[in-house]
N, C-alpha and C. Protein backbone atom coordinates (compact mmCIF):
# COMPACT_ATOMS: atom_id res chain seq x y z
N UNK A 1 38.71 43.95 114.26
CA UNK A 1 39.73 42.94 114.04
C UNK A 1 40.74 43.04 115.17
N UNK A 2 41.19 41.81 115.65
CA UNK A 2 41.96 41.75 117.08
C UNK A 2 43.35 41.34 116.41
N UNK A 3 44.49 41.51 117.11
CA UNK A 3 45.78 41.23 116.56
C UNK A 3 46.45 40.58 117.68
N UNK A 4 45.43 39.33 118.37
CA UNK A 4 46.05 39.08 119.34
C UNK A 4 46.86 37.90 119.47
N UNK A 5 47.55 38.01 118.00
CA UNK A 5 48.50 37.10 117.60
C UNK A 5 50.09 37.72 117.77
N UNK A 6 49.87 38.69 117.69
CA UNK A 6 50.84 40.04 118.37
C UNK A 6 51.58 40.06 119.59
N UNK A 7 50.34 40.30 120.65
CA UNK A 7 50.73 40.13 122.16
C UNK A 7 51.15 38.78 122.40
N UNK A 8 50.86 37.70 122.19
CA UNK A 8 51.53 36.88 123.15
C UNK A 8 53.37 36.03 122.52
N UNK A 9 53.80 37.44 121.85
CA UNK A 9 55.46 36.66 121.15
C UNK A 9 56.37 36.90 122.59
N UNK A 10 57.07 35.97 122.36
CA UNK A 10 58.39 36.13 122.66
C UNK A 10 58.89 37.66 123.01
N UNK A 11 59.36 37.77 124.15
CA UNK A 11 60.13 38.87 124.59
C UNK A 11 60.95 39.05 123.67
N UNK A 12 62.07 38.31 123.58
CA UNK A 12 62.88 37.84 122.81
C UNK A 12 62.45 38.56 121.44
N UNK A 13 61.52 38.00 120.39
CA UNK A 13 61.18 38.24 119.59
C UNK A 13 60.76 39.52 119.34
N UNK A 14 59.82 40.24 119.95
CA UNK A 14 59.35 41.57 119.96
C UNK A 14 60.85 42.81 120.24
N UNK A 15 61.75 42.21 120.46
CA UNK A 15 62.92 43.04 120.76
C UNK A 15 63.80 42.73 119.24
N UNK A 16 63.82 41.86 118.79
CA UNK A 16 64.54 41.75 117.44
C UNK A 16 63.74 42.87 116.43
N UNK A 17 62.08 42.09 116.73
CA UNK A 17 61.58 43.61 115.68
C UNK A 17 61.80 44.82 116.03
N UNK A 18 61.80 45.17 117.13
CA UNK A 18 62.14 46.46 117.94
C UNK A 18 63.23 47.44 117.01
N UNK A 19 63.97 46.21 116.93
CA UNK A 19 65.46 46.52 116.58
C UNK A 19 65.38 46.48 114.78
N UNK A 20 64.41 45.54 114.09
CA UNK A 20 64.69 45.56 113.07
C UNK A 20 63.73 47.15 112.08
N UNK A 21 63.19 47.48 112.72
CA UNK A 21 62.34 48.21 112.45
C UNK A 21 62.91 49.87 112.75
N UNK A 22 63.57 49.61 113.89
CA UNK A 22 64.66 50.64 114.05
C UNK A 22 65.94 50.76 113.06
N UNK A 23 66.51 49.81 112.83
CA UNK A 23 67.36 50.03 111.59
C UNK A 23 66.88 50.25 110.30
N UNK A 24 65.86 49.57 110.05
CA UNK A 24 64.86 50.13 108.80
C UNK A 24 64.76 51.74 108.58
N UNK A 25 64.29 51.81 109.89
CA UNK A 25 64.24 53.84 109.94
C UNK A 25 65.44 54.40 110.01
N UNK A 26 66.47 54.29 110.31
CA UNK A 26 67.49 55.00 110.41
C UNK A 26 68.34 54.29 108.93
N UNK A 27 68.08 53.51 108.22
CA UNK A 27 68.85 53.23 107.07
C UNK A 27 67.76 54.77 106.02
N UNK A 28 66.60 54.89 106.40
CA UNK A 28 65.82 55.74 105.72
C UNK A 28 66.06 57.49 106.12
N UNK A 29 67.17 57.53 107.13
CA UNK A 29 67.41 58.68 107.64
C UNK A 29 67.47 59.81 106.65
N UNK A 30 68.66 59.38 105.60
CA UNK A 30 68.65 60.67 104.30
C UNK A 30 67.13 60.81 103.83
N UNK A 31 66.29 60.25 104.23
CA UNK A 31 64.91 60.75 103.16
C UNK A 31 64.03 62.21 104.44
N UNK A 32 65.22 61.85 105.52
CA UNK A 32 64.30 62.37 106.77
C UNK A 32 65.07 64.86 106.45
N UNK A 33 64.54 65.28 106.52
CA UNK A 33 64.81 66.66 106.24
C UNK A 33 66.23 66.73 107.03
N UNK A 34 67.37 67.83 106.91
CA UNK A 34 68.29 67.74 107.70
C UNK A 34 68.66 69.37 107.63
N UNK A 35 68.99 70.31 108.11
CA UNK A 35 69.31 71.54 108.18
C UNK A 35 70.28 71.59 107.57
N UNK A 36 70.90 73.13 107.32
CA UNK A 36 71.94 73.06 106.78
C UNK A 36 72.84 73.20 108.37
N UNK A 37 72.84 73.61 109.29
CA UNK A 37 73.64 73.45 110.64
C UNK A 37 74.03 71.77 110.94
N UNK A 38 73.13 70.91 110.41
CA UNK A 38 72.89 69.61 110.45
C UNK A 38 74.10 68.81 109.75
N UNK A 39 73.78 69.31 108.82
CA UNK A 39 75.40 69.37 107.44
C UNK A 39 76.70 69.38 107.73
N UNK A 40 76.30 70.88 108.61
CA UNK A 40 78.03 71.66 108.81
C UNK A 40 78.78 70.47 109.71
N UNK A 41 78.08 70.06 110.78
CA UNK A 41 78.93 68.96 111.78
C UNK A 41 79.69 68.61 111.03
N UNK A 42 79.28 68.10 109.60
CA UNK A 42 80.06 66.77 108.75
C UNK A 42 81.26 67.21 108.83
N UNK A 43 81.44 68.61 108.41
CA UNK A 43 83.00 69.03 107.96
C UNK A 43 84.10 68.88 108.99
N UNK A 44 85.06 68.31 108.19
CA UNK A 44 86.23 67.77 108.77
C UNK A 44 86.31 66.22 109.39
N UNK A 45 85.01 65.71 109.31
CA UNK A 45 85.16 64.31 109.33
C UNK A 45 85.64 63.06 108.32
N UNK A 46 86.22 62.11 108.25
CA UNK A 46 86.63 61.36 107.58
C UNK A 46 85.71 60.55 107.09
N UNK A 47 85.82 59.86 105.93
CA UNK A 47 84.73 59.13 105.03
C UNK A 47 84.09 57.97 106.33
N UNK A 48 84.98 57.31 107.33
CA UNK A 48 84.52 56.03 107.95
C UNK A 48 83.92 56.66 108.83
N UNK A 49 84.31 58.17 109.45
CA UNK A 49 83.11 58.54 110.52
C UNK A 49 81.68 59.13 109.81
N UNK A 50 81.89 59.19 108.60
CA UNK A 50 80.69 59.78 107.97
C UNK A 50 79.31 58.36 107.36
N UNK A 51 80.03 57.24 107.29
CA UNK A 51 79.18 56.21 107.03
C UNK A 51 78.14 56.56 107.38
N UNK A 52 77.87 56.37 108.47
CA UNK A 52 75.82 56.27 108.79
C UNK A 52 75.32 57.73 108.56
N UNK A 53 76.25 58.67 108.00
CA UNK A 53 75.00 59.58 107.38
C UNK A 53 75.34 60.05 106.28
N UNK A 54 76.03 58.67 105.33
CA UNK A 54 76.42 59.03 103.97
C UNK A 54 75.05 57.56 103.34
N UNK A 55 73.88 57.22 103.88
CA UNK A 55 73.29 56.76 102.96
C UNK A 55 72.84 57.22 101.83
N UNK A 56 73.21 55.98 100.49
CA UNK A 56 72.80 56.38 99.39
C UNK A 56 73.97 57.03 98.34
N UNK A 57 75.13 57.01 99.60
CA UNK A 57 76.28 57.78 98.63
C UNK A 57 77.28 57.02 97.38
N UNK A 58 77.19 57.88 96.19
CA UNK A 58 77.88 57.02 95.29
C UNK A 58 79.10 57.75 94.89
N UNK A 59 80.23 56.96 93.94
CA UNK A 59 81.62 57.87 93.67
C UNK A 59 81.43 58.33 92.57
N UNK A 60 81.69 59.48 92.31
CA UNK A 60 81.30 60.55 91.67
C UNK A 60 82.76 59.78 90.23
N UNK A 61 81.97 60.05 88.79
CA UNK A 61 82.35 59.05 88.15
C UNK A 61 83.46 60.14 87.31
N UNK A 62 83.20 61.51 86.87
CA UNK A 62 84.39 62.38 86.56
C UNK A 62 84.42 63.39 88.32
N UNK A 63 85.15 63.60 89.00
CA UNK A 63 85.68 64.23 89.99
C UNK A 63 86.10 65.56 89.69
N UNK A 64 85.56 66.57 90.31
CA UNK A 64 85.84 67.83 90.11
C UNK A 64 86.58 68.07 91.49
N UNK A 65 88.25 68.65 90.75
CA UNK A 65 89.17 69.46 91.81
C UNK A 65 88.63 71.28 92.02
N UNK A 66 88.11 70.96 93.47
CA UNK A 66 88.37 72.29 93.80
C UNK A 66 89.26 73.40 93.55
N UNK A 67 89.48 74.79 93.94
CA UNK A 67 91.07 75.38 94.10
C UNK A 67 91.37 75.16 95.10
N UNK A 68 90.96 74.82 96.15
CA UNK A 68 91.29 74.44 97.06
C UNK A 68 92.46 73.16 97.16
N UNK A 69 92.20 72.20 96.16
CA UNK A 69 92.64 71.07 96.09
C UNK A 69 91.60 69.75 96.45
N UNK A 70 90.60 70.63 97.43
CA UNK A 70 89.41 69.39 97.79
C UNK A 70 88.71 68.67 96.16
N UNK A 71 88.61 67.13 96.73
CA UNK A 71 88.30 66.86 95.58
C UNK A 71 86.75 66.14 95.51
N UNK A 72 85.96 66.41 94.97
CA UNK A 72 84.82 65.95 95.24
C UNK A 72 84.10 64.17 94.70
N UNK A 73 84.38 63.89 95.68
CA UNK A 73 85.01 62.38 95.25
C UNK A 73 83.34 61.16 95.48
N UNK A 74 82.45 61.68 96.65
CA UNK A 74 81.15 61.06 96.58
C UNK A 74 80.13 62.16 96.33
N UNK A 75 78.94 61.66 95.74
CA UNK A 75 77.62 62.51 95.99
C UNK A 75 76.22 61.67 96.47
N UNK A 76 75.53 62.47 96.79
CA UNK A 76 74.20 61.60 97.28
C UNK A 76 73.32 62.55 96.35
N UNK A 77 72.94 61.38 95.35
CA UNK A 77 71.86 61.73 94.24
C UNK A 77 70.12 62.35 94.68
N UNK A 78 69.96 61.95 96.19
CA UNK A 78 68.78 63.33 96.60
C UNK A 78 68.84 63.35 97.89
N UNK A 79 69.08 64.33 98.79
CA UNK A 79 68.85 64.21 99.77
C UNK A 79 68.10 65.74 100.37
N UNK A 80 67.33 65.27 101.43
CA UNK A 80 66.78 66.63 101.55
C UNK A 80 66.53 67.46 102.84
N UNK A 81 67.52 68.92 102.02
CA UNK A 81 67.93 69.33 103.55
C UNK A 81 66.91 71.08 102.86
N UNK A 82 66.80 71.36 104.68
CA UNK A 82 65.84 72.71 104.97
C UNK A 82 64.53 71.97 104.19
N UNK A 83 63.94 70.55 103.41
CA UNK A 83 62.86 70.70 103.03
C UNK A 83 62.49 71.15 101.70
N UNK A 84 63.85 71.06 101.14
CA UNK A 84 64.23 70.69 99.39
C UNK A 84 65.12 69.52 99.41
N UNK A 85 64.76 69.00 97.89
CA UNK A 85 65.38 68.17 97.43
C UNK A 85 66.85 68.80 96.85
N UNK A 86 67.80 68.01 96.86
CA UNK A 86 68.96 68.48 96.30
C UNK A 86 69.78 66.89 95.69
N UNK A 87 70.70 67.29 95.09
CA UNK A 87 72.15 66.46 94.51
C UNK A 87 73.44 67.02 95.55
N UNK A 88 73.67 66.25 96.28
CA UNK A 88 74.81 66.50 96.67
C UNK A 88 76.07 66.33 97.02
N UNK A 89 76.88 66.79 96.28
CA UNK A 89 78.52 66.55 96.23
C UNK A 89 79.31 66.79 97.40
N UNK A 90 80.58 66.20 98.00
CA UNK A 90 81.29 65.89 98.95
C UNK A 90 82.21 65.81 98.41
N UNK A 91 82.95 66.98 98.76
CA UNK A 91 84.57 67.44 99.09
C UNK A 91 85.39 66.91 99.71
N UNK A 92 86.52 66.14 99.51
CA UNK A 92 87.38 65.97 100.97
C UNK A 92 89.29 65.98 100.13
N UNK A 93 89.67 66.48 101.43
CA UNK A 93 91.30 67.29 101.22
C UNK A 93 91.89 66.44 102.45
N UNK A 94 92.61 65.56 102.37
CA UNK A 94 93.89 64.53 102.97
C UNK A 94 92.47 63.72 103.77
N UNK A 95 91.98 63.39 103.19
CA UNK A 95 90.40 62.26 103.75
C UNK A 95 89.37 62.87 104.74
N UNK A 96 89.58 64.43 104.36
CA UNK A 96 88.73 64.90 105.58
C UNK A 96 87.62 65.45 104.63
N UNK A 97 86.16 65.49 105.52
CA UNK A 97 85.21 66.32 104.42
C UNK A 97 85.77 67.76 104.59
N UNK A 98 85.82 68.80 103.45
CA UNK A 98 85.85 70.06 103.19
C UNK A 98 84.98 70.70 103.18
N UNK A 99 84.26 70.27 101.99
CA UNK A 99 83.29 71.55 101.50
C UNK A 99 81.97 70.50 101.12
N UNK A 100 80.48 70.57 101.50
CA UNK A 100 79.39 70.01 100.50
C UNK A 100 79.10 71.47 99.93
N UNK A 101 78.48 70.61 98.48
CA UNK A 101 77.89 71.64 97.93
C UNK A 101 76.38 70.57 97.19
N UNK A 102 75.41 71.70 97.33
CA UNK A 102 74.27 71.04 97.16
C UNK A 102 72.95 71.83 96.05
N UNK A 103 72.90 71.12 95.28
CA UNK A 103 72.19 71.83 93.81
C UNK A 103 70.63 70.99 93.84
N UNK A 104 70.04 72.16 93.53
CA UNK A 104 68.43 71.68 93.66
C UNK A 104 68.18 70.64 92.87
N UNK A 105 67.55 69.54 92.92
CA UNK A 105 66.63 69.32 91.58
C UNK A 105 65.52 69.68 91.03
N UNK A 106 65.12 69.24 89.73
CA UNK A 106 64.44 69.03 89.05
C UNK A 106 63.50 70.16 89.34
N UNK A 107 64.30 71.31 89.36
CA UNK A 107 63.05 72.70 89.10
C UNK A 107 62.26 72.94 87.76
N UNK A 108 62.62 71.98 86.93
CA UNK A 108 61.87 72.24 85.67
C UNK A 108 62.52 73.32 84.59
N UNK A 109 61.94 73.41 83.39
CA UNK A 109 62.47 74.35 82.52
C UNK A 109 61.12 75.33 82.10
N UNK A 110 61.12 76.72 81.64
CA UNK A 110 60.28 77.24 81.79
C UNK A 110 60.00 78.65 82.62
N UNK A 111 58.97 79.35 82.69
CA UNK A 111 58.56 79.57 83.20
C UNK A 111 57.94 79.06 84.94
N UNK A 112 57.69 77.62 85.35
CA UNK A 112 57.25 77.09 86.57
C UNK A 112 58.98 77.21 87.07
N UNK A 113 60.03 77.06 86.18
CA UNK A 113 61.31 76.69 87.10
C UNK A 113 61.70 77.94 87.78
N UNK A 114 61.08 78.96 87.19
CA UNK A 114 61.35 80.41 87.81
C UNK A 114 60.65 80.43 89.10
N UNK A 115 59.69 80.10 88.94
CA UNK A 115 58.60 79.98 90.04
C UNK A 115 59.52 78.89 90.97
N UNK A 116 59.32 77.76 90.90
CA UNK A 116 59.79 76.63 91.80
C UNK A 116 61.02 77.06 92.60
N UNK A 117 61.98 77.89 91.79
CA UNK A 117 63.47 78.24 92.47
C UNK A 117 62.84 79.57 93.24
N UNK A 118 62.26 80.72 92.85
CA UNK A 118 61.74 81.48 93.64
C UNK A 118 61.48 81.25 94.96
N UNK A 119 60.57 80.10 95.14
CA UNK A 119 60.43 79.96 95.98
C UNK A 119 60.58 79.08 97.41
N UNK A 120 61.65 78.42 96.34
CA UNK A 120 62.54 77.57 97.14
C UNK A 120 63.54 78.58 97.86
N UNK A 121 64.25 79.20 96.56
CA UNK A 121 64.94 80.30 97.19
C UNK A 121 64.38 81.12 98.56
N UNK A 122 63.50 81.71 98.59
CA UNK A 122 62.67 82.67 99.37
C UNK A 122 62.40 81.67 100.76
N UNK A 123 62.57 80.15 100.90
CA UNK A 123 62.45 79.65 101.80
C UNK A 123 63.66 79.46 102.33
N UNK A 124 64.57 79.01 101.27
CA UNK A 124 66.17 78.75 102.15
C UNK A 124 66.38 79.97 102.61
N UNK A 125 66.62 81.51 102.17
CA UNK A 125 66.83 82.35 102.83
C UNK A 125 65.94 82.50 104.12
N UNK A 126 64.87 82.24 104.32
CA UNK A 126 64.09 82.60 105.84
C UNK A 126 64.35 81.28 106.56
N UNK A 127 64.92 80.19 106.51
CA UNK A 127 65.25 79.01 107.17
C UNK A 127 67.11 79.52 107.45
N UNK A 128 67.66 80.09 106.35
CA UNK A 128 69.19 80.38 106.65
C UNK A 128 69.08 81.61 107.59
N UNK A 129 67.98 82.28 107.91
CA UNK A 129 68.28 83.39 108.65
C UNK A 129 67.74 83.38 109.79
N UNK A 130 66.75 82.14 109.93
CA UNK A 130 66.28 82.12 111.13
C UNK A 130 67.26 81.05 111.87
N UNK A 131 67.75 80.41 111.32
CA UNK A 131 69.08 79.45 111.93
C UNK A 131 70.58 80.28 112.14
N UNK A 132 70.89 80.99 110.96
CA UNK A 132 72.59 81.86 111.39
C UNK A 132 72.42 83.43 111.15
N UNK A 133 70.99 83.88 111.03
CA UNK A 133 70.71 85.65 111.65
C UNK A 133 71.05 85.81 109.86
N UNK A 134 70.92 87.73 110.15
CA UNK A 134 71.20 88.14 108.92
C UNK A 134 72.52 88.12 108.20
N UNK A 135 71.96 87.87 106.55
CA UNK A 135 73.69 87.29 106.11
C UNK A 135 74.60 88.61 106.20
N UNK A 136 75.68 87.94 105.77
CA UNK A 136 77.26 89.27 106.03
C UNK A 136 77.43 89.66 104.55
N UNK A 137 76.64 88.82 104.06
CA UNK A 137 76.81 89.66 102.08
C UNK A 137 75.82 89.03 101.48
N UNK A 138 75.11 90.35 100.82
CA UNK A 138 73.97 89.38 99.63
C UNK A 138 74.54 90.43 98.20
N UNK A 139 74.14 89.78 97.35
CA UNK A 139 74.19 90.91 96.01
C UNK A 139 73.09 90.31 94.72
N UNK A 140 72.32 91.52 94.16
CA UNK A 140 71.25 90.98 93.09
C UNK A 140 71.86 91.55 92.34
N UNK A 141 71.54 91.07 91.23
CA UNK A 141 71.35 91.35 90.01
C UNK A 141 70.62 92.99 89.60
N UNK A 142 69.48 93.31 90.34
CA UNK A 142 68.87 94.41 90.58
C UNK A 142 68.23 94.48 92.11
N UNK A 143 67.99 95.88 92.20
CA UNK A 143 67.83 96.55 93.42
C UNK A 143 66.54 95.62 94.08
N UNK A 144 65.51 95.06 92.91
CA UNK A 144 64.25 94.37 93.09
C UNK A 144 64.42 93.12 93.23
N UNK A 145 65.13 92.65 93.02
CA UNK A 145 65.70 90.65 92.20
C UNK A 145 65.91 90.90 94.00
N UNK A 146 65.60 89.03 94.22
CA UNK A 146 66.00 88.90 95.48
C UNK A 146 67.23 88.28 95.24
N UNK A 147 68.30 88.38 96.17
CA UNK A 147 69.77 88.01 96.24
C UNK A 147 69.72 86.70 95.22
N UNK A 148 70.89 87.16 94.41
CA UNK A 148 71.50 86.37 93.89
C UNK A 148 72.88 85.50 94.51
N UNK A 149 73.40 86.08 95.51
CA UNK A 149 74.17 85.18 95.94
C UNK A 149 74.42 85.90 97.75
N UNK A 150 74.26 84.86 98.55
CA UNK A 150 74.19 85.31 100.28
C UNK A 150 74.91 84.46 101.01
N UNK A 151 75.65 84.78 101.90
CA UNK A 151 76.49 83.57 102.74
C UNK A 151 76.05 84.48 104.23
N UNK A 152 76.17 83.82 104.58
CA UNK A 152 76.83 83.46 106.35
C UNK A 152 77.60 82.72 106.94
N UNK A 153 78.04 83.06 108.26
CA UNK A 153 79.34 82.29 108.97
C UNK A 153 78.73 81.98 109.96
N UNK A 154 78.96 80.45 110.21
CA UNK A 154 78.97 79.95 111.04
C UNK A 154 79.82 79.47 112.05
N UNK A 155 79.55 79.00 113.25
CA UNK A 155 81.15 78.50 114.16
C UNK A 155 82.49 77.85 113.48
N UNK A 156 81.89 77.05 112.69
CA UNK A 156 83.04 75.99 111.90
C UNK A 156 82.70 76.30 110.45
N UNK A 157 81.63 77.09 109.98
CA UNK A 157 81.57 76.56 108.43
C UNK A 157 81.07 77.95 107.90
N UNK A 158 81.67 78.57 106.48
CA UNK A 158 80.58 79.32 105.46
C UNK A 158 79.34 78.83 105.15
N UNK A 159 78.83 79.25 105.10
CA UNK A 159 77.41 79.11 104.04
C UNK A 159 77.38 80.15 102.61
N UNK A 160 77.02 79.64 101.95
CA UNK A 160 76.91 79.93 100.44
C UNK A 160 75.76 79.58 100.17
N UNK A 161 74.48 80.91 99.70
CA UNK A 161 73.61 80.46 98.35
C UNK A 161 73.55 81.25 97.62
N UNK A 162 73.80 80.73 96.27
CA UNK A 162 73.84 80.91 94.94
C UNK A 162 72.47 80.79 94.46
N UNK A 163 72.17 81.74 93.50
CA UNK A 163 70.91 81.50 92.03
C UNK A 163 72.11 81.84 90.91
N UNK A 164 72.08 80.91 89.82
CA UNK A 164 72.75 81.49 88.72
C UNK A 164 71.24 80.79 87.72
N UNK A 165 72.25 80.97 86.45
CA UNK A 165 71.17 80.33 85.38
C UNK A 165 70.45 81.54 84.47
N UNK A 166 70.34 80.63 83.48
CA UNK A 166 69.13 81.80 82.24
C UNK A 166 67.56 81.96 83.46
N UNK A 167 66.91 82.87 82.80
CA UNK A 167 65.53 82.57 83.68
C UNK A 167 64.46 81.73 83.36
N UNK A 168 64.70 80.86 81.81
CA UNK A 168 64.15 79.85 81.86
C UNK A 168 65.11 78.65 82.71
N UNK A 169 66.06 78.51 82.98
CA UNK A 169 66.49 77.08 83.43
C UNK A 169 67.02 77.79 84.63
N UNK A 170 67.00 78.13 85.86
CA UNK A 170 68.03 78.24 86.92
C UNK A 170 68.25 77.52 87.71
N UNK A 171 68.91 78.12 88.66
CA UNK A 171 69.93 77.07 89.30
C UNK A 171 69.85 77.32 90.52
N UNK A 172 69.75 76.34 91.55
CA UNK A 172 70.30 77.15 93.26
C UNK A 172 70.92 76.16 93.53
N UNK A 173 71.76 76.84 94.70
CA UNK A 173 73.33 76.16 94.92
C UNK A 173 73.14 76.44 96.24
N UNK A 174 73.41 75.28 97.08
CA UNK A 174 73.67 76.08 98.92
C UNK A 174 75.21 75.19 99.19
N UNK A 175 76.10 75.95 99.63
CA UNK A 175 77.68 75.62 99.40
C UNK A 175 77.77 75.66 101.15
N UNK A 176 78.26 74.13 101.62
CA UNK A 176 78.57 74.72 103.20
C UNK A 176 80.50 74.25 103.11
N UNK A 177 80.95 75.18 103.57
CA UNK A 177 82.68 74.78 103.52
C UNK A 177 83.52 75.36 104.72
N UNK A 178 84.26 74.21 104.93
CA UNK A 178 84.82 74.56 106.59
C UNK A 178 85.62 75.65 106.39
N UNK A 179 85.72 76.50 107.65
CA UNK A 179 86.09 78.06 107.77
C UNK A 179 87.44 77.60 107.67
N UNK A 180 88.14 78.31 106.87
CA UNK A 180 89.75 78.54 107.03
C UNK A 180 90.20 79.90 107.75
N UNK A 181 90.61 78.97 108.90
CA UNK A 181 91.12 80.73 109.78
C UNK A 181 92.79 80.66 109.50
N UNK A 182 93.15 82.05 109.28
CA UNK A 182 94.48 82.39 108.51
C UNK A 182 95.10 83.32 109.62
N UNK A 183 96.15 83.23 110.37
CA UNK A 183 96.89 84.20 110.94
C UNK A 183 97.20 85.03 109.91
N UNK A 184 96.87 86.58 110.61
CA UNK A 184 97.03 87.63 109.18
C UNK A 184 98.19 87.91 108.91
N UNK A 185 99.07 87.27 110.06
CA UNK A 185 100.73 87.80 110.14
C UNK A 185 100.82 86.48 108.71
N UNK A 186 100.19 85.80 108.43
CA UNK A 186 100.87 84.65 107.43
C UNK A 186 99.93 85.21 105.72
N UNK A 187 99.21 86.14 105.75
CA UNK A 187 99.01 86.78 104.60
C UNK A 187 99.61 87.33 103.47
C-alpha cells in the first residue's frame, strides 16, 4: 500500500502537522517518566512558570497546611516519575512551589501490596542512589526490613522516602522540598 497521497501536500501544510503533532506530544509529556532531579527544578517556581509541566493539574478540594505554612493547593492525580505511578501534591508558600510530595498508587491491599511496594521501593532506592549517591540517613524498622525512611540532599532540594502503613495496606511517599539554608548565627 502506497501513501502517495502524503508526499505531494503543501509545505505549508506538512509544517502545521509538524507542529500539531508536536503539541499533541508534549501536551502528553506528564505520561512521559520524569526523575526525581527532574522534579526538584520545579521548586521555587511560580504556578505561571510551572504551566507546561503542570499537565493534568487539579485544586486540591480540602488543602493541607504544611508547618511550614506551604500550602498544598494543586495535585496531579498520576504522574510518573523514576517509572512509578504516583498522586501528586504541590506545595507553594507566597506563590512559590515549596515542597512536592508524591504517594504511590494503587499498590493494592494484601499480601501483592507488600510485594508491589517492595519493589517499587527497592527500585526508587537504586534510581535515588544512582542519581544523588548514598543517602545521609536511612532507618528500618529492623536490622533486615529495608529502610523505612531515606533522604538525600541535593543542590537545591531534600529528598524524602518514606514506607509507612500496616503490611497489608502500605504506603510509599517520595517528598522533594526546597533546602532551607539557615545562618547558624540566626538559630
Amino acid at each position: 500500500m502506497k501513501f502517495s497521497w502524503l508526499y505531494p501536500l503543501p509545505l505549508s501544510l506538512r509544517f502545521r502537522l509538524a507542529v500539531l503533532l508536536a503539541g499533541a506530544l508534549w501536551g502528553c509529556s506528564s505520561a512521559w517518566s520524569q526523575t526525581v532531579l527532574e522534579n526538584a527544578t520545579l521548586l521555587g517556581m511560580t504556578r505561571q512558570q510551572m504551566e507546561p509541566a503542570l499537565v493534568g493539574a487539579l485544586p486540591v478540594r480540602l488543602p493541607r497546611r504544611l508547618s511550614s505554612g506551604a500550602l498544598g493547593s494543586l495535585r496531579v492525580p498520576d504522574v510518573l516519575c523514576e517509572g512509578a505511578h504516583f498522586e501528586q501534591t504541590l506545595f507553594f508558600t507566597h506563590q512559590k512551589l515549596e515542597q512536592m510530595d508524591l504517594v504511590l498508587l494503587n499498590p493494592g491491599s494484601g499480601s501483592s501490596s507488600e510485594d508491589t511496594v517492595t519493589k517499587t521501593q527497592a527500585s526508587l532506592l537504586q534510581s535515588l542512589r544512582a542519581e544523588l549517591g548514598p543517602e545521609l540517613a536511612s532507618f528500618a524498622s529492623s536490622p533486615e526490613a529495608m529502610a523505612d525512611m531515606a533522604s538525600w540532599v541535593s543542590a537545591s532540594a531534600d529528598v524524602m522516602l518514606f514506607r509507612s502503613g500496616k503490611p497489608d495496606h502500605p504506603t510509599l511517599r517520595v517528598v522533594i522540598k526546597q533546602r532551607q539554608r539557615v545562618d547558624a548565627s540566626e538559630l
